[in-house]
C-alpha atoms as a PDB file:
ATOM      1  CA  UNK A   1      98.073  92.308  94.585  1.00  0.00           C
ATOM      2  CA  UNK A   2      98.316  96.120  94.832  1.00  0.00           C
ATOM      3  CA  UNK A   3      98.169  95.760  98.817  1.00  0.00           C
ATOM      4  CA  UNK A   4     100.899  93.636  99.051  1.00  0.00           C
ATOM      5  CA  UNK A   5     103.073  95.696  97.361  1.00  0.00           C
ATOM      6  CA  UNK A   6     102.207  98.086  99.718  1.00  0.00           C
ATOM      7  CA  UNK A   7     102.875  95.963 102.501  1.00  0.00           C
ATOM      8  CA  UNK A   8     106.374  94.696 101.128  1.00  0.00           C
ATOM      9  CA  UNK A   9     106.998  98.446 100.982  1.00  0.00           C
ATOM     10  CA  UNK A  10     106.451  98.958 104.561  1.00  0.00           C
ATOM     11  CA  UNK A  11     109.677  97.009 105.421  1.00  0.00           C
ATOM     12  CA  UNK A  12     112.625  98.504 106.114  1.00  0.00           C
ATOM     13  CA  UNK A  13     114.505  95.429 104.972  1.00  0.00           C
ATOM     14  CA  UNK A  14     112.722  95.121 101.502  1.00  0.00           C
ATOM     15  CA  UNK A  15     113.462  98.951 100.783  1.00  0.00           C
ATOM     16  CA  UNK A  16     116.871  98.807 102.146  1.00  0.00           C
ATOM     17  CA  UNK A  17     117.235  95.485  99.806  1.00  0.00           C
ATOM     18  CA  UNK A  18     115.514  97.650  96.894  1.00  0.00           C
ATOM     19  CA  UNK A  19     117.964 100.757  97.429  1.00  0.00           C
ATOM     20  CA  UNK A  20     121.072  98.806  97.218  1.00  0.00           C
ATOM     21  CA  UNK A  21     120.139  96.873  94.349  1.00  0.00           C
ATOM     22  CA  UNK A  22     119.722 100.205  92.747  1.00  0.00           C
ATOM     23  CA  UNK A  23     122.695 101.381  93.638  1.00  0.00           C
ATOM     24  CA  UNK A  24     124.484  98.081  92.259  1.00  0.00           C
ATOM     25  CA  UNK A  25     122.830  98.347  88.938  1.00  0.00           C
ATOM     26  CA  UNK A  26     124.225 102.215  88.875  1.00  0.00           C
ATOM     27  CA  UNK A  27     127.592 100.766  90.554  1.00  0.00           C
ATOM     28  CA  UNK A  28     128.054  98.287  87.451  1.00  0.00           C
ATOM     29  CA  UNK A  29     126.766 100.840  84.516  1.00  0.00           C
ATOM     30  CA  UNK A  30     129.430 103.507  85.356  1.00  0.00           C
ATOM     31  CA  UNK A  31     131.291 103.309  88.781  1.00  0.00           C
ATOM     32  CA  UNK A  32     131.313 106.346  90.761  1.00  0.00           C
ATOM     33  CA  UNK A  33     132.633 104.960  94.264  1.00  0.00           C
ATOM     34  CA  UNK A  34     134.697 101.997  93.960  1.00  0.00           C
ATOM     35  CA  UNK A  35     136.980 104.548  91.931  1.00  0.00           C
ATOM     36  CA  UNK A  36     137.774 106.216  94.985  1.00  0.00           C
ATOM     37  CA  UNK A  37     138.085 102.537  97.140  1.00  0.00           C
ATOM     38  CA  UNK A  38     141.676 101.097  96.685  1.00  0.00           C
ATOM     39  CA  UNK A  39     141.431  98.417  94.594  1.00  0.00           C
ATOM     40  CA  UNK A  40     142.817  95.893  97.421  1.00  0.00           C
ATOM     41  CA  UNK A  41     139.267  96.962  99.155  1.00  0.00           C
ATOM     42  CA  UNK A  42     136.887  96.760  96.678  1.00  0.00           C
ATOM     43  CA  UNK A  43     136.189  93.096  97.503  1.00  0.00           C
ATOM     44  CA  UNK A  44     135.160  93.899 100.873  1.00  0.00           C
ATOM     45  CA  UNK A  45     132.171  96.295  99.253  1.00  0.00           C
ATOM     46  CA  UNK A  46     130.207  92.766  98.655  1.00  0.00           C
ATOM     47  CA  UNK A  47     129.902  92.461 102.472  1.00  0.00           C
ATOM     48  CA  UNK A  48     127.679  95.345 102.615  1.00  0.00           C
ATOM     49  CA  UNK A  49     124.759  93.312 101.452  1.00  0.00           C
ATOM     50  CA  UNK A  50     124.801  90.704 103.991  1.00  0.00           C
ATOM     51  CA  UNK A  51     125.681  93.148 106.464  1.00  0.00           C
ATOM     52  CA  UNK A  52     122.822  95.109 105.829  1.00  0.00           C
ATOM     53  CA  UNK A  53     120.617  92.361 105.881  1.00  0.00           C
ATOM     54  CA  UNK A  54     121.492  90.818 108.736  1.00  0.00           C
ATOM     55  CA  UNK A  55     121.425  94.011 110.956  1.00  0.00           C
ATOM     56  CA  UNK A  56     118.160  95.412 109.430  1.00  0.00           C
ATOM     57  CA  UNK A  57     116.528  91.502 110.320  1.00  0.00           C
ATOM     58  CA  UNK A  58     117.916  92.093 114.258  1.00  0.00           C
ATOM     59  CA  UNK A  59     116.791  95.869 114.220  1.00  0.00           C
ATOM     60  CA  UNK A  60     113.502  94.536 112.666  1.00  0.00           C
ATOM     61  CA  UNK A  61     110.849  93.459 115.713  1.00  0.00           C
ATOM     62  CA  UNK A  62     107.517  92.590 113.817  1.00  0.00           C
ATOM     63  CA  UNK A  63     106.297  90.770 110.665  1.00  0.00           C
ATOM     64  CA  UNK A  64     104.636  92.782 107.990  1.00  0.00           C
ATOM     65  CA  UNK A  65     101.431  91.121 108.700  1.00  0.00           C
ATOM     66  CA  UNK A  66     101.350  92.865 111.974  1.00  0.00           C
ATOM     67  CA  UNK A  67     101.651  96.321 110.587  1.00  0.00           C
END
């Protein structure tokens, strides 16, 4: 079990997933940047995930099994 969290921890994607989910849970307990985002904007801050995601999976060029 222990060496597939090590594994999981290898990927950029699953970090990168990891970090901003962190960030979200600090976002929602006391907001420290969408008070400086118009609120007309803030909306658009949901996009990052998929964003993210999507351009980590095209940067991304091997499975974790092969590393």
């Amino acid at each position: 079990m222990l060496d597939k969290i090590k594994q999981r921890l290898q990927s950029k994607t699953y970090l990168t997933a990891l970090a901003l989910g962190i960030v979200s849970l600090l976002e929602i307990n006391a907001p420290f940047v969408t008070s400086f985002i118009p609120e007309a904007y803030r909306g658009y801050l949901l996009m990052i995930w998929p964003i993210a995601m999507m351009t980590l999976r095209e940067v991304t060029t091997g499975a974790l099994s092969d590393k």
